[in-house]
N, C-alpha and C. Protein backbone atom coordinates (compact mmCIF):
# COMPACT_ATOMS: atom_id res chain seq x y z
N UNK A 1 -6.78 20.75 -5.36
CA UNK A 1 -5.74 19.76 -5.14
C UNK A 1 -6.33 18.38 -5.39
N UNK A 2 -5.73 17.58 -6.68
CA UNK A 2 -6.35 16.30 -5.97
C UNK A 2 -5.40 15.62 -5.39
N UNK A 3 -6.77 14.46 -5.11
CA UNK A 3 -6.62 13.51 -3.89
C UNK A 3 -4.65 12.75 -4.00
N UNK A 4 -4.49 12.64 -5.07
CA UNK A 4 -3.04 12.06 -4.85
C UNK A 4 -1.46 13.25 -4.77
N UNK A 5 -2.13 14.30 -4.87
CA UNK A 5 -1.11 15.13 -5.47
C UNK A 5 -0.37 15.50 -3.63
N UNK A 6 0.88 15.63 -4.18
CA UNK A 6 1.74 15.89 -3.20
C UNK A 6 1.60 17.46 -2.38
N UNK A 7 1.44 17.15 -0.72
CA UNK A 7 1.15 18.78 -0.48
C UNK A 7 2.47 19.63 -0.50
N UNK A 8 3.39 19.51 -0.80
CA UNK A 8 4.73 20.21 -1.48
C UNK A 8 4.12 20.59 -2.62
N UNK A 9 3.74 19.89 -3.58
CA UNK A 9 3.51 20.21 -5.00
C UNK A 9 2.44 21.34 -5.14
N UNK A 10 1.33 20.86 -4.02
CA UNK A 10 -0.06 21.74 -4.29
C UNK A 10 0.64 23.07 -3.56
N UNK A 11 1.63 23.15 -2.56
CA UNK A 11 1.65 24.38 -1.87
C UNK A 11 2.66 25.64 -2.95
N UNK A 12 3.68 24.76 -3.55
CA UNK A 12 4.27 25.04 -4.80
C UNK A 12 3.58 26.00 -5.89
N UNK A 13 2.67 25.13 -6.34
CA UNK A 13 1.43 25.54 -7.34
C UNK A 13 0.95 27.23 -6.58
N UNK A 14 0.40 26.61 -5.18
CA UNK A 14 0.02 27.95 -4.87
C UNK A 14 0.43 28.96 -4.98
N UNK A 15 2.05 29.10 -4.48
CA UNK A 15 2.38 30.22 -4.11
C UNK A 15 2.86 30.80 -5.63
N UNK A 16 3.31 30.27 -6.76
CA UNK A 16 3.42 30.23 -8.07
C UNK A 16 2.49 31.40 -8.32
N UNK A 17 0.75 30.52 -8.32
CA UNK A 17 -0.05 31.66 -8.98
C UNK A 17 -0.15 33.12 -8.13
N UNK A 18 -0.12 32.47 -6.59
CA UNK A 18 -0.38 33.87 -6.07
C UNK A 18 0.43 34.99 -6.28
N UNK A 19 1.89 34.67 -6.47
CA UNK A 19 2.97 35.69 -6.93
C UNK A 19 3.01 36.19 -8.24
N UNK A 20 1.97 35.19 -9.68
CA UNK A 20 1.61 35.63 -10.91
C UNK A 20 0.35 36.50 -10.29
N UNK A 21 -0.05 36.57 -9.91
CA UNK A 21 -1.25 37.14 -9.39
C UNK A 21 -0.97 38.50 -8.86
N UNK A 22 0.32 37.99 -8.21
CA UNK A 22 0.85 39.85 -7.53
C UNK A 22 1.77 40.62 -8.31
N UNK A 23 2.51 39.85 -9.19
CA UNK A 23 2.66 40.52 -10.52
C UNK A 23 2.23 41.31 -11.07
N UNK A 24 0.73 40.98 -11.41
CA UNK A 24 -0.21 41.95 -12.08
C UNK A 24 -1.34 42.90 -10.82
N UNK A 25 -0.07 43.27 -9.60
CA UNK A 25 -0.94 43.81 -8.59
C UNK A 25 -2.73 43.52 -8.08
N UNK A 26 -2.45 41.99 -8.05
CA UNK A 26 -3.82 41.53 -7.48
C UNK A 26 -3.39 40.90 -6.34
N UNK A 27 -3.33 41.61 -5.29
CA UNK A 27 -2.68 41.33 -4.19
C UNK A 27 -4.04 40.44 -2.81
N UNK A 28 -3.77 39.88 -2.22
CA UNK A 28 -4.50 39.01 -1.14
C UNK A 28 -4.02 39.42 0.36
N UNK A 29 -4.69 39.74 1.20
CA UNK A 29 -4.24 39.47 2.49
C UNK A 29 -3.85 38.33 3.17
N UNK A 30 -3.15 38.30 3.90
CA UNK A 30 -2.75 37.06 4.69
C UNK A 30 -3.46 35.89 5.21
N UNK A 31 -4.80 36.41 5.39
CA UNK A 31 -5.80 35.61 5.92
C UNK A 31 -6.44 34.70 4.93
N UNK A 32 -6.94 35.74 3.68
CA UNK A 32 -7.67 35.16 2.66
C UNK A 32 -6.61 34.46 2.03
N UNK A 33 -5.03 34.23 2.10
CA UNK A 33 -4.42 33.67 1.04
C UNK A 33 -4.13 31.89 2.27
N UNK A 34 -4.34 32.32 3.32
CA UNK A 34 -4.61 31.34 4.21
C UNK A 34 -5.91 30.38 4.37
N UNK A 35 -7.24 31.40 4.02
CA UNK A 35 -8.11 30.70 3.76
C UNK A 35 -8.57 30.11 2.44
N UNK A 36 -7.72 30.61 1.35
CA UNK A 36 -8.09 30.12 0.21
C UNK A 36 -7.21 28.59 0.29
N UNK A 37 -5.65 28.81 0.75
CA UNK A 37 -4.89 27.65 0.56
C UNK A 37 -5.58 26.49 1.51
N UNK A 38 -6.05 26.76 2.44
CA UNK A 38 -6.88 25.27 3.20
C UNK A 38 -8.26 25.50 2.27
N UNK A 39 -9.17 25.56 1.59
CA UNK A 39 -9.85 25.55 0.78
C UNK A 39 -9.79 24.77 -0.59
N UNK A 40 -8.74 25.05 -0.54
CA UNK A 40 -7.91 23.89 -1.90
C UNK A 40 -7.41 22.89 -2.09
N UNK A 41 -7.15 22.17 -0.54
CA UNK A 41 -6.93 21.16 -0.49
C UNK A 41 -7.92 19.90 -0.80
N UNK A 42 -7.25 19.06 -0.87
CA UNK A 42 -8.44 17.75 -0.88
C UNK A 42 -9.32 17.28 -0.32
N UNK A 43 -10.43 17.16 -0.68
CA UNK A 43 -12.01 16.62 0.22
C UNK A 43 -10.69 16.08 1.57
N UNK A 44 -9.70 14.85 1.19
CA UNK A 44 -9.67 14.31 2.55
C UNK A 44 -9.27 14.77 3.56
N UNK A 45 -8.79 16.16 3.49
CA UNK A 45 -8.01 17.03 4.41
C UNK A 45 -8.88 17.97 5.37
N UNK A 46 -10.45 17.61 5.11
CA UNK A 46 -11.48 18.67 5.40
C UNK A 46 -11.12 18.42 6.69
N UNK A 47 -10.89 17.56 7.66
CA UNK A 47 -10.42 17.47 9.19
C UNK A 47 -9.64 18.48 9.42
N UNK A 48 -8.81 18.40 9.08
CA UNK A 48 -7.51 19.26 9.60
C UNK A 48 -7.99 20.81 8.85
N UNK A 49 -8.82 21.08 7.92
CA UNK A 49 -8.98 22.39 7.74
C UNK A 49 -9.94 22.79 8.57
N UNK A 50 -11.06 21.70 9.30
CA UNK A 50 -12.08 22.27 9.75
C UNK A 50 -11.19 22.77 11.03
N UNK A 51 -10.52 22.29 11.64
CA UNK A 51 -9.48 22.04 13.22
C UNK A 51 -8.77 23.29 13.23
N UNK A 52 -8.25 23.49 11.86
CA UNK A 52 -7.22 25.11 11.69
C UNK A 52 -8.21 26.07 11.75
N UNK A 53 -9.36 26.27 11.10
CA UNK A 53 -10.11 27.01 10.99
C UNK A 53 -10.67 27.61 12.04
N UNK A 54 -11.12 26.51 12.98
CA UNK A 54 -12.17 26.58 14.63
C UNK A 54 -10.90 27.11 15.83
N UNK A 55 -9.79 26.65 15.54
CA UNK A 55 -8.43 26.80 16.21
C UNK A 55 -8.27 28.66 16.60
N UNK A 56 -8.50 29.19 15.63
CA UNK A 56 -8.08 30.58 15.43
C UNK A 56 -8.86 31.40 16.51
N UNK A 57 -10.51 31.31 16.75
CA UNK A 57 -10.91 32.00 17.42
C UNK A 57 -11.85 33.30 16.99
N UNK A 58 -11.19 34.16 17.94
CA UNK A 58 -11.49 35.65 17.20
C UNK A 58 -9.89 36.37 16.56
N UNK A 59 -9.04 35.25 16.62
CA UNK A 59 -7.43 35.70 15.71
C UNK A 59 -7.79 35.20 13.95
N UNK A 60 -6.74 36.66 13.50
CA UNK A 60 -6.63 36.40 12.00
C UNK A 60 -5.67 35.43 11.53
N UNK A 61 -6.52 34.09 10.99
CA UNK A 61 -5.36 33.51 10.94
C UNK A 61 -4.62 33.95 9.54
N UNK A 62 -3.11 33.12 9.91
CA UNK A 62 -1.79 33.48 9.07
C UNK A 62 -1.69 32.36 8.32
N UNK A 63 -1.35 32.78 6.83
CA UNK A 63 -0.95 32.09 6.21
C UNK A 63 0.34 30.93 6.49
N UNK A 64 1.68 31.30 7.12
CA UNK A 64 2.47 30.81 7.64
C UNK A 64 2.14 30.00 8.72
N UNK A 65 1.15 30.50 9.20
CA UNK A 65 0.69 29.14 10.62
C UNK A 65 -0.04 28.12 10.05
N UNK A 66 -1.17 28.24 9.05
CA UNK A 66 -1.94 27.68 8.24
C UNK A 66 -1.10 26.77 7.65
N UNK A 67 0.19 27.17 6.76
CA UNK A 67 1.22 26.00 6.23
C UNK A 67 1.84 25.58 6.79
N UNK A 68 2.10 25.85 7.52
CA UNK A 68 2.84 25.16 9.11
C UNK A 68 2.66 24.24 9.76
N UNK A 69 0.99 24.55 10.14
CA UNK A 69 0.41 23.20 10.65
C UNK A 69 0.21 21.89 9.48
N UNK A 70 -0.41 22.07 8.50
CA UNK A 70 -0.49 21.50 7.27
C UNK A 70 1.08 20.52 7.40
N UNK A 71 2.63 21.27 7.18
CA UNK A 71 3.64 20.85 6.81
C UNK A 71 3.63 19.76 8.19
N UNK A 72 3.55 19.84 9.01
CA UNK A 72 3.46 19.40 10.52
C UNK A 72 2.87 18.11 10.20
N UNK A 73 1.72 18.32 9.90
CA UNK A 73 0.60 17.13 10.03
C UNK A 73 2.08 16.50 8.81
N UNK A 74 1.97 16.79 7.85
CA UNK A 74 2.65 15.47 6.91
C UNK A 74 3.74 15.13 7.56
N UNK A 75 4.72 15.62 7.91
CA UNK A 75 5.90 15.40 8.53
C UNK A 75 5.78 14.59 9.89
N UNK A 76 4.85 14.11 10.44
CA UNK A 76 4.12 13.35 11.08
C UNK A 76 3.82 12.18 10.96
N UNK A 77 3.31 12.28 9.12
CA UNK A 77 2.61 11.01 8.85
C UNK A 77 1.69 10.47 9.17
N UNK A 78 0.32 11.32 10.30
CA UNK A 78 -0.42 11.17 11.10
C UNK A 78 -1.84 11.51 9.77
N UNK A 79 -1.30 12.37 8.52
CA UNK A 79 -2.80 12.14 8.21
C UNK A 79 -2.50 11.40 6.52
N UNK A 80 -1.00 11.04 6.73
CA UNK A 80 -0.84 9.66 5.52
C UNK A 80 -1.83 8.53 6.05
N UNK A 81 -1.67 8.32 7.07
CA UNK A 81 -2.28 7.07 7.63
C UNK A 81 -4.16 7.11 7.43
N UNK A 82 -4.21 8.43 7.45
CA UNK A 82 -5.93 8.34 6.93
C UNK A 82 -6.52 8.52 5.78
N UNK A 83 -5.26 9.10 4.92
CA UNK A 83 -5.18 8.61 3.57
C UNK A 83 -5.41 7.33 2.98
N UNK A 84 -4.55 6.35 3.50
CA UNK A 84 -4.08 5.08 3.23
C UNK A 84 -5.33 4.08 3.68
N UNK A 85 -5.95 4.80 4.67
CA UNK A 85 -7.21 4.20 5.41
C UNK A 85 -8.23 4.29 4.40
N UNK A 86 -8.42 5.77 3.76
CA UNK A 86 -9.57 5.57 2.48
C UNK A 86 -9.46 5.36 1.72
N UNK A 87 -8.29 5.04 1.11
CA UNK A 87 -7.44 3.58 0.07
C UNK A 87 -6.56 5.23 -0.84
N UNK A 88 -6.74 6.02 -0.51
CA UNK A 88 -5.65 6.83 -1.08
C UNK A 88 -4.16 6.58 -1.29
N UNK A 89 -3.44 6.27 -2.30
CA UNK A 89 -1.96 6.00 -2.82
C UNK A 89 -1.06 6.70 -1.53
């Protein structure tokens, strides 16, 4: 993902390839398609992936909670503002 791209757009993108992906029966579990999508985000998001990540425990996390929280934080505007702080658009 880069740094300016919209997380609608990047989550878009994702689910795009992963469903070309399951097309040709290369299928992902819930977890790994959870840990790949916070993996892909932008260096500036490493907060909030390290936070989802440590959050879980000894639980598998879910893809749907993983975008969830993600959609949360933007809908917030709480990590525009630390965007805008490291001069990100």
């Amino acid at each position: 993902m880069a740094d300016n791209e919209r997380v609608a757009e990047h989550l878009n993108e994702f689910n795009t390839l992963t469903s070309q992906l399951e097309s040709v029966e290369l299928n992902f579990d819930d977890e790994i398609r959870a840990l790949v999508q916070l993996s892909s985000l932008a260096e500036a998001w490493d907060g909030l992936v390290m936070a989802v990540s440590n959050s879980c425990g000894i639980e598998t996390l879910k893809f749907d909670d993983a975008v969830g929280i993600l959609l949360s934080e933007v809908a917030h505007g709480s990590h525009q503002g630390r965007l805008r702080h490291q001069g990100v658009p």
